[in-house]
C-alpha atoms as a PDB file:
ATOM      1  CA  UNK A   1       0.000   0.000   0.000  1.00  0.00           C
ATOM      2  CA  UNK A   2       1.435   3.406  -0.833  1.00  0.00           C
ATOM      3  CA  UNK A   3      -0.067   7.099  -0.456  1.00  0.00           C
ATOM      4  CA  UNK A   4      -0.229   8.308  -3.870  1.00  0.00           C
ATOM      5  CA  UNK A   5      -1.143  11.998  -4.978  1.00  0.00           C
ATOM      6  CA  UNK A   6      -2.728  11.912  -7.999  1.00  0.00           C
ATOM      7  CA  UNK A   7      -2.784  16.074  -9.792  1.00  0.00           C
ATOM      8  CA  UNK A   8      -5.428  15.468 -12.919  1.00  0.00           C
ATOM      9  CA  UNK A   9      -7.703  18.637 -13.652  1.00  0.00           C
ATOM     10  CA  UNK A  10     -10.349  16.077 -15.840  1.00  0.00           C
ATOM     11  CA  UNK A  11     -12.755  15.419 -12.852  1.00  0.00           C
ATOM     12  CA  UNK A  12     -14.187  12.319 -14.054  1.00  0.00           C
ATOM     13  CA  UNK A  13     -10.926  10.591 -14.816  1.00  0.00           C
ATOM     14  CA  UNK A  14      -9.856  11.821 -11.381  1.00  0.00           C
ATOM     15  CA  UNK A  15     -12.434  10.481  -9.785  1.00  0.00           C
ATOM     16  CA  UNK A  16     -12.345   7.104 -11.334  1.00  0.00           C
ATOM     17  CA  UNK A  17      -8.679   6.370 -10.562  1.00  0.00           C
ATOM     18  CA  UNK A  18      -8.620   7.651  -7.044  1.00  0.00           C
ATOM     19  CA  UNK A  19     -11.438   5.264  -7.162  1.00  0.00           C
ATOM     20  CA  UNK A  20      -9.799   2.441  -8.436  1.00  0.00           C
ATOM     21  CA  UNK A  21      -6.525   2.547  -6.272  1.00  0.00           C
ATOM     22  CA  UNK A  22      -8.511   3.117  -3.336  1.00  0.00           C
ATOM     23  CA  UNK A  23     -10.013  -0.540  -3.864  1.00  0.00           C
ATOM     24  CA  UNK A  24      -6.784  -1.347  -4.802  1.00  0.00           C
ATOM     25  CA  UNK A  25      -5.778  -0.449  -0.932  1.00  0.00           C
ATOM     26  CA  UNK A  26      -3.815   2.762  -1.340  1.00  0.00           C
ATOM     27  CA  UNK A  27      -4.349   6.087   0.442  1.00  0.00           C
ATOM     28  CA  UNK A  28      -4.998   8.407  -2.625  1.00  0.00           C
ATOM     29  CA  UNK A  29      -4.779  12.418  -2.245  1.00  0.00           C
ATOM     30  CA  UNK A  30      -6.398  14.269  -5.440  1.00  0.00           C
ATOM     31  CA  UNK A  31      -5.276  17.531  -6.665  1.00  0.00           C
ATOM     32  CA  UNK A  32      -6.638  19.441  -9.732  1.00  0.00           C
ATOM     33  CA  UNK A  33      -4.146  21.862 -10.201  1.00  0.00           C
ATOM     34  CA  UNK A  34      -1.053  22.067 -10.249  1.00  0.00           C
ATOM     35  CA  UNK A  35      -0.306  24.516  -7.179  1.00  0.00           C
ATOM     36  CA  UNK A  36      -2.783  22.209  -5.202  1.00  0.00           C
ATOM     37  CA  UNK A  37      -0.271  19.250  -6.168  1.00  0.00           C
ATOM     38  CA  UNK A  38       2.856  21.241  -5.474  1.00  0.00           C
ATOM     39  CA  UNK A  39       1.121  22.443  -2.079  1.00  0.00           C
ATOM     40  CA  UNK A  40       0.133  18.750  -1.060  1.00  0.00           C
ATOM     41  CA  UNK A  41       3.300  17.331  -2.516  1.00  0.00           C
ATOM     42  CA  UNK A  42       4.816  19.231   0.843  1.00  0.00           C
ATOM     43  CA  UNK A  43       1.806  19.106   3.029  1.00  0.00           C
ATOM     44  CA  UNK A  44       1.274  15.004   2.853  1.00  0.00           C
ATOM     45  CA  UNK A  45       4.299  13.664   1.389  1.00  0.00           C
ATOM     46  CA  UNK A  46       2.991  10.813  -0.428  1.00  0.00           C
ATOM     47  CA  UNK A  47       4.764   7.927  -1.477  1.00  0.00           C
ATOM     48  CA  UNK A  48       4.609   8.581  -5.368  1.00  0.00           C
ATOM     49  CA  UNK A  49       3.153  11.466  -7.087  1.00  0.00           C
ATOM     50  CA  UNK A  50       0.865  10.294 -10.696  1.00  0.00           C
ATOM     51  CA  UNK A  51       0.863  13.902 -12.568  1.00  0.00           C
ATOM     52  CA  UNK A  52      -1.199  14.964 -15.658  1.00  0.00           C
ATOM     53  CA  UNK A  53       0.853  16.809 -17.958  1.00  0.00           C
ATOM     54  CA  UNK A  54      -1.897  18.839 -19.447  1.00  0.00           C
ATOM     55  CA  UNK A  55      -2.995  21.149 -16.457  1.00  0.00           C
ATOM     56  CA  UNK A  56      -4.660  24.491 -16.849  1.00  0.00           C
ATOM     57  CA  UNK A  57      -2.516  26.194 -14.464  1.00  0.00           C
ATOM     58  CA  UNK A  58       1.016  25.479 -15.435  1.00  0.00           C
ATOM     59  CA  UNK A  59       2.435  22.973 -18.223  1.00  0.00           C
ATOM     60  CA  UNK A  60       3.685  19.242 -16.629  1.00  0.00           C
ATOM     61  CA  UNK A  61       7.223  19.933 -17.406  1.00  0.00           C
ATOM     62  CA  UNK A  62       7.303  22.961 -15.319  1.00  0.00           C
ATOM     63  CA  UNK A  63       5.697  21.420 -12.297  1.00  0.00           C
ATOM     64  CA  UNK A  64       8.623  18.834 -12.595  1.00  0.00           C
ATOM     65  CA  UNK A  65      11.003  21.429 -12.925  1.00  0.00           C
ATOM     66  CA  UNK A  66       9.238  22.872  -9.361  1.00  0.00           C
ATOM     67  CA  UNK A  67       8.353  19.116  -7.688  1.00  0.00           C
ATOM     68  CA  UNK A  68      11.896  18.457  -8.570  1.00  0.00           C
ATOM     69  CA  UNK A  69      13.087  21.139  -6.451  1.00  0.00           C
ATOM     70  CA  UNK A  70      11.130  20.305  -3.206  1.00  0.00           C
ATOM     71  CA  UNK A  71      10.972  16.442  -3.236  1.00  0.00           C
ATOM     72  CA  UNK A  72      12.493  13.525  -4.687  1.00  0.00           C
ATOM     73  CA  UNK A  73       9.502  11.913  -4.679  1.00  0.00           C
ATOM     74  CA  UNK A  74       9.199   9.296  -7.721  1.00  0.00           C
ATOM     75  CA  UNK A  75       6.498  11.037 -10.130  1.00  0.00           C
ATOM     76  CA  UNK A  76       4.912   9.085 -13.235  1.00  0.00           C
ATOM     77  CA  UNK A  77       3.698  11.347 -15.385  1.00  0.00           C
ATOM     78  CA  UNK A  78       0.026  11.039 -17.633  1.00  0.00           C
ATOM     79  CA  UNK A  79      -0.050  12.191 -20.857  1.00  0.00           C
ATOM     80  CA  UNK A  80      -1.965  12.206 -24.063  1.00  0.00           C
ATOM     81  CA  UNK A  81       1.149  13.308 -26.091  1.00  0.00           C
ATOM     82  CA  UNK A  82       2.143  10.378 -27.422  1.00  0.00           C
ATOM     83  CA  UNK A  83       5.351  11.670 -29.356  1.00  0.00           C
ATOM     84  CA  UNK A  84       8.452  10.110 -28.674  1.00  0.00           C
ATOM     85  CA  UNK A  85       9.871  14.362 -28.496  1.00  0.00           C
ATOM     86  CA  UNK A  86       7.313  14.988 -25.515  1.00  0.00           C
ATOM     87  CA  UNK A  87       7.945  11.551 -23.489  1.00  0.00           C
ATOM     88  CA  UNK A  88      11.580  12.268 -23.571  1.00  0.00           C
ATOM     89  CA  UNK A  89      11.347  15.730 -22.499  1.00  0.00           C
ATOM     90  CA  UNK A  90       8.985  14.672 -19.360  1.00  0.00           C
ATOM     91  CA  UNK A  91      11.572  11.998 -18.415  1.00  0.00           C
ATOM     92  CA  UNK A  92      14.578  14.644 -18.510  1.00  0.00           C
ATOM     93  CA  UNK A  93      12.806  17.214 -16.718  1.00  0.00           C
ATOM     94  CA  UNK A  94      12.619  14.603 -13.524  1.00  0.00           C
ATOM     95  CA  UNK A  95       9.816  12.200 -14.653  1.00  0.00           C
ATOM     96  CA  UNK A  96      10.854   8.360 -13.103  1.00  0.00           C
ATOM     97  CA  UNK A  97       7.873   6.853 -15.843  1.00  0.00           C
ATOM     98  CA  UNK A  98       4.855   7.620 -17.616  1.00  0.00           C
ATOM     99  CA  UNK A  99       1.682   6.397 -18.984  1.00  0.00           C
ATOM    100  CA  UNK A 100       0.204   7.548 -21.916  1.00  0.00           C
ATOM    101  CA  UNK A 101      -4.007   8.139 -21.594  1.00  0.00           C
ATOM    102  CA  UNK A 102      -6.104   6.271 -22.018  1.00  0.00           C
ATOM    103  CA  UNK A 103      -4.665   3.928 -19.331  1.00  0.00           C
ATOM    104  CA  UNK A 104      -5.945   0.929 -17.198  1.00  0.00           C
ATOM    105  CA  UNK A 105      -6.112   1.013 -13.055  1.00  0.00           C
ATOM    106  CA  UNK A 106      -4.148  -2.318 -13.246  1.00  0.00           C
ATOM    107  CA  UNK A 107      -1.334  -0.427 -15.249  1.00  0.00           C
ATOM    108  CA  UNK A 108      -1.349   2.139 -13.032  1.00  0.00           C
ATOM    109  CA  UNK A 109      -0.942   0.205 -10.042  1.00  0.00           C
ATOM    110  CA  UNK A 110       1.641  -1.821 -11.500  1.00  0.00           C
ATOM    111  CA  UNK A 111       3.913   1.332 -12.585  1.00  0.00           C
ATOM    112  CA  UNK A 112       3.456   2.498  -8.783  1.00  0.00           C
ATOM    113  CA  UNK A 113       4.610  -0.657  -7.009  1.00  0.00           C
ATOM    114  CA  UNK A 114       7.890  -1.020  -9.906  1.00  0.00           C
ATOM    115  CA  UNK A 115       8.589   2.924  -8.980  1.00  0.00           C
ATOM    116  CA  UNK A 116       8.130   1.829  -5.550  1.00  0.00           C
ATOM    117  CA  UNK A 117      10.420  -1.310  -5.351  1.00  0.00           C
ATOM    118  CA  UNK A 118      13.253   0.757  -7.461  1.00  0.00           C
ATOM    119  CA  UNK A 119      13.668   3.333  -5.378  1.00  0.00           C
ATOM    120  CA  UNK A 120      12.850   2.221  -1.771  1.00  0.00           C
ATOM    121  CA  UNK A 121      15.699  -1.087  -2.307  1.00  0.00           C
ATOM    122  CA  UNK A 122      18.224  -0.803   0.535  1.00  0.00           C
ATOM    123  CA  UNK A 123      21.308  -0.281  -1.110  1.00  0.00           C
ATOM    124  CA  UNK A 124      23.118  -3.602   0.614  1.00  0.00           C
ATOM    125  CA  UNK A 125      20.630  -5.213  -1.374  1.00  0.00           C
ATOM    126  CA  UNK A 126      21.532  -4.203  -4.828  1.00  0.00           C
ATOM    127  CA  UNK A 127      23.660  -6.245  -7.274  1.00  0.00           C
ATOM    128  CA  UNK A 128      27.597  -5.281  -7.552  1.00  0.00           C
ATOM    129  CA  UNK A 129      29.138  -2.825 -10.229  1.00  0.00           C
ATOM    130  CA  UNK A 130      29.787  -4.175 -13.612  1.00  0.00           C
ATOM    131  CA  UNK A 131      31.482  -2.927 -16.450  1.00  0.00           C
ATOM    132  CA  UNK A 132      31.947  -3.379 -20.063  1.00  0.00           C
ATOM    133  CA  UNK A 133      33.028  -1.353 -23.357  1.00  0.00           C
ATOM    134  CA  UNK A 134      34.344   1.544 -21.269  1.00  0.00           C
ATOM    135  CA  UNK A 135      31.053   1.679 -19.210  1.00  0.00           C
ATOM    136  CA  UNK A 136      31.065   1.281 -15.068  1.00  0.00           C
ATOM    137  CA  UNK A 137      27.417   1.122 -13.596  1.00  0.00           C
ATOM    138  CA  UNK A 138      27.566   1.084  -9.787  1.00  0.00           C
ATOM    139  CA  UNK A 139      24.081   0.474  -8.355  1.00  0.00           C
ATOM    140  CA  UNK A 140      25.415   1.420  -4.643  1.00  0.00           C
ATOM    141  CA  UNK A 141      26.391   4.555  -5.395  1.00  0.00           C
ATOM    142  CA  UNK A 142      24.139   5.296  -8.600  1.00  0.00           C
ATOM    143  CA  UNK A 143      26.809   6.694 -10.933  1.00  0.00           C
ATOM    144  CA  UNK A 144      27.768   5.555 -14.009  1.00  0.00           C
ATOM    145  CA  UNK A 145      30.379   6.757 -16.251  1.00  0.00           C
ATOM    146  CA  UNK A 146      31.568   6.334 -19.750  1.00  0.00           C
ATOM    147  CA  UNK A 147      35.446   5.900 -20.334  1.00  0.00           C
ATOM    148  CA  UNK A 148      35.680   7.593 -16.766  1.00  0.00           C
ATOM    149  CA  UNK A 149      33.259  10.614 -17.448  1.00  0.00           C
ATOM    150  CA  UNK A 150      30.232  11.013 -15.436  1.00  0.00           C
ATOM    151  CA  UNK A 151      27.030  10.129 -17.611  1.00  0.00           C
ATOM    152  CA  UNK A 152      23.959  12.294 -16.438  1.00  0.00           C
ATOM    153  CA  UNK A 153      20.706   9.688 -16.272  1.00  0.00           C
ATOM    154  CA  UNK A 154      17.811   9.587 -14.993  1.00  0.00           C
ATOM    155  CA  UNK A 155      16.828   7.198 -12.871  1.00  0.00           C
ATOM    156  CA  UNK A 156      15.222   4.885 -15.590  1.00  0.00           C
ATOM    157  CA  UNK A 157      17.594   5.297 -17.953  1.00  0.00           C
ATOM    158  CA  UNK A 158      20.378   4.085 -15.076  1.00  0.00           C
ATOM    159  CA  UNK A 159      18.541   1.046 -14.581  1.00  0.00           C
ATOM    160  CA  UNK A 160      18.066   0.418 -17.931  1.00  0.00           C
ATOM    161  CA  UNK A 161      21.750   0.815 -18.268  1.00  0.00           C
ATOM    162  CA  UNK A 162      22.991  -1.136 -15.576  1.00  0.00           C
ATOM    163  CA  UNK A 163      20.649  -3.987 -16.828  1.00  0.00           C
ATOM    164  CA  UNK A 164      22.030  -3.779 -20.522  1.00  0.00           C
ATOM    165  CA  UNK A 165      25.849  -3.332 -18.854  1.00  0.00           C
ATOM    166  CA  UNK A 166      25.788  -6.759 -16.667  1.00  0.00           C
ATOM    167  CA  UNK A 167      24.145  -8.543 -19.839  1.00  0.00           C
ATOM    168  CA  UNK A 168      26.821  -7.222 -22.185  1.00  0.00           C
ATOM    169  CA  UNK A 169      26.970  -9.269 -25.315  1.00  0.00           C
ATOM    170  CA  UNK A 170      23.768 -10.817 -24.662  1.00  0.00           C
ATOM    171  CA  UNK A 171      20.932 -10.047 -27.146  1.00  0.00           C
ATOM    172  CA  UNK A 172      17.665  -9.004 -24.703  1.00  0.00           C
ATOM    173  CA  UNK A 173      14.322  -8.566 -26.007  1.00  0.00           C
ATOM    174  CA  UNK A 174      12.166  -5.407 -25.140  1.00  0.00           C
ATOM    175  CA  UNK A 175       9.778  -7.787 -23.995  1.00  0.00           C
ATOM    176  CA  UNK A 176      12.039  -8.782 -21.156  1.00  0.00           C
ATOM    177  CA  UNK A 177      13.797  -5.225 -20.836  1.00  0.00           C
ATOM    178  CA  UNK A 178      10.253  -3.898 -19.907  1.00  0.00           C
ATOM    179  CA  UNK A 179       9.602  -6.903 -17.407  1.00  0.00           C
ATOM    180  CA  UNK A 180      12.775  -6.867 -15.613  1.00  0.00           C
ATOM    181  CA  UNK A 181      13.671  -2.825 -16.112  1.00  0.00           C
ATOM    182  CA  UNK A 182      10.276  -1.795 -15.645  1.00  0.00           C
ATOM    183  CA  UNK A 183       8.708  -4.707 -13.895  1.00  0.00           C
ATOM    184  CA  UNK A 184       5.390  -4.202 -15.775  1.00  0.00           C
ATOM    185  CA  UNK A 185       3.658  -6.890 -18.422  1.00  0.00           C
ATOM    186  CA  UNK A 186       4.438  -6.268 -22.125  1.00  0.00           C
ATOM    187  CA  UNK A 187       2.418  -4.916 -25.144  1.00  0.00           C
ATOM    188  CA  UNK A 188       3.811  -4.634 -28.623  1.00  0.00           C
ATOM    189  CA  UNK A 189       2.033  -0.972 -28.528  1.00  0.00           C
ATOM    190  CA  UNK A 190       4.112   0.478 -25.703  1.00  0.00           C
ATOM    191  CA  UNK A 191       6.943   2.472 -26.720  1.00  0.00           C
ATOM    192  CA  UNK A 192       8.364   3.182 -23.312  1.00  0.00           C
ATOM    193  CA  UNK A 193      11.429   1.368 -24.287  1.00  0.00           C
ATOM    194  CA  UNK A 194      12.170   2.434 -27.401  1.00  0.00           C
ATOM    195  CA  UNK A 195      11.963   6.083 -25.837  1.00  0.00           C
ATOM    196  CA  UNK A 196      14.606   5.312 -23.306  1.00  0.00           C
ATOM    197  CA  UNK A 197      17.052   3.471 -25.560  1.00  0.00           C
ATOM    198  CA  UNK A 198      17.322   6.142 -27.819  1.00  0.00           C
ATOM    199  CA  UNK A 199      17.869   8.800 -25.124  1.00  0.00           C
ATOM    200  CA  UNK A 200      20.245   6.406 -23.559  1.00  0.00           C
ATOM    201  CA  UNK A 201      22.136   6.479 -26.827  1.00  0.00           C
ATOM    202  CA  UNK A 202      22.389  10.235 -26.733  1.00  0.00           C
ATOM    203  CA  UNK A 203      23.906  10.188 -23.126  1.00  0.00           C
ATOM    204  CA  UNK A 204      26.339   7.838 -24.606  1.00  0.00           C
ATOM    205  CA  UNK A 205      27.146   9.604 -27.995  1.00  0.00           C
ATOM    206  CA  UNK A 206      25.612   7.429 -30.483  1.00  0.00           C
ATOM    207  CA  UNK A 207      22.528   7.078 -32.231  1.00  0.00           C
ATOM    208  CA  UNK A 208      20.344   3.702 -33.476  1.00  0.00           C
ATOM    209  CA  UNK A 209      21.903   4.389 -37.459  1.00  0.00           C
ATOM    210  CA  UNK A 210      25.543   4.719 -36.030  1.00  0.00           C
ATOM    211  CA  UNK A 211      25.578   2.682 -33.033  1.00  0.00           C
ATOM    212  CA  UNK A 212      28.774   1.951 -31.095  1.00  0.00           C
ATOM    213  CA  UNK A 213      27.409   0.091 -27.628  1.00  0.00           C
ATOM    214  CA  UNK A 214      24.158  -0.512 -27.513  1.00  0.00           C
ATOM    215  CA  UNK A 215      23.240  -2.127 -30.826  1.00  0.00           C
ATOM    216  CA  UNK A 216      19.437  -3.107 -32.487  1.00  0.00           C
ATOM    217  CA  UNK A 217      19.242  -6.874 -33.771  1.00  0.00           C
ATOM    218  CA  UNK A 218      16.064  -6.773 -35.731  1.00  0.00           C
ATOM    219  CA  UNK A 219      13.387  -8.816 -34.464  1.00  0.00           C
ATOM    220  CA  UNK A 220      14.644  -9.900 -31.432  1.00  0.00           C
ATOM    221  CA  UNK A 221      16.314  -6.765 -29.557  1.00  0.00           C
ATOM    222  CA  UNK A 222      19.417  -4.808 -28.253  1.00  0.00           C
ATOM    223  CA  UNK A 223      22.669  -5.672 -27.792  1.00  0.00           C
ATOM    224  CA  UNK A 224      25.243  -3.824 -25.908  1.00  0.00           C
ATOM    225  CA  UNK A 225      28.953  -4.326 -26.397  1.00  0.00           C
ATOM    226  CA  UNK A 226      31.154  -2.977 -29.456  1.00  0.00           C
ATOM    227  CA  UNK A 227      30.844  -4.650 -32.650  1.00  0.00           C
ATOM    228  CA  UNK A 228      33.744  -7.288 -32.138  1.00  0.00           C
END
């Protein structure tokens, strides 16, 4: 069970999810507005914040950019956008995930309990370092670096890397990247990790036509390791 504050201005779609994780046995706070989201984000401190991106106050990337600055609370953002442009800027201004509408309740509780068990693991409990191709992924300290350089990720796009990292030379479908990474069931429609590879690729100075690490092997997945 988690407390999760939920900031959607549509009433009825409000409604129906605080509904639905309510029976689902968490404590839901509703907000619809973005300054009534910011101001409960402080007042009750939930667990995990689930944040519309279209608000009529202020756009979802600001309120990031202003969440990000009180809390560190884990925030999956809802959006209708369903470019791969808007995802990625919602995940680099401090989003941990997102959903895009219309979503299920079951979804939606899934995504909270993955956020959950991600971020609230003890750090004893987390695998070793590993390295390969000039990358170091330490899941104690959260860093990773590239041929000793810091690499700025986000907290997804860490995981995602350390996962890739300690598979090196393996090929992994995106089936099981989004079940083990993400911890939620697949669907052939969900783009979430095609998103997150290619900014992942950025971070790393490559890109899916000229890849160096992290390489596509059509119809089955990724590979990461250089091109022996």
């Amino acid at each position: 069970m988690a407390k999760v504050l939920i900031v959607e201005d549509d009433a009825t779609i409000r409604t129906g999810i605080v509904r639905a994780l309510a029976g689902r046995g968490h404590v839901v706070v509703p907000a619809g507005t973005a300054l009534d989201g910011l101001r409960l984000v402080v007042a009750e401190a939930p667990d995990v914040v689930l944040l519309d991106l279209g608000l009529p106050d202020l756009d979802g990337r600001e309120v990031l950019r202003m969440l990000r600055a009180i809390s560190q609370v884990p925030v999956i953002v809802a959006t209708a956008r369903r470019t791969e442009g808007e995802m990625v800027r919602a995940l680099d201004a401090g989003a941990d995930d997102y959903v895009v509408k219309p979503y299920g309740a079951d979804q939606i509780d899934a995504r909270i309990r993955a956020v959950l068990r991600r971020t609230t693991r003890p750090a004893e409990e987390r695998d070793p370092a590993v390295e390969a191709d000039g990358v170091r992924v330490d899941p104690r300290s959260r860093t990773a670096t590239l041929e000793g350089a810091a690499l700025d990720l986000t907290p997804r796009e860490f995981d995602l890397l350390y996962f890739l990292v300690g598979r090196a030379g393996e090929v992994v479908s995106k089936r099981e990247l989004l079940t083990e990474v993400w911890q939620v069931p697949y669907t052939a429609a969900d783009k979430t990790v095609d998103v997150h590879l290619s900014w992942l690729r950025r971070k790393l100075g490559e890109t899916a036509q000229e890849p160096r690490r992290i390489h596509t092997v059509r119809r089955v997945g990724v590979r990461f390791g250089a091109t022996p």
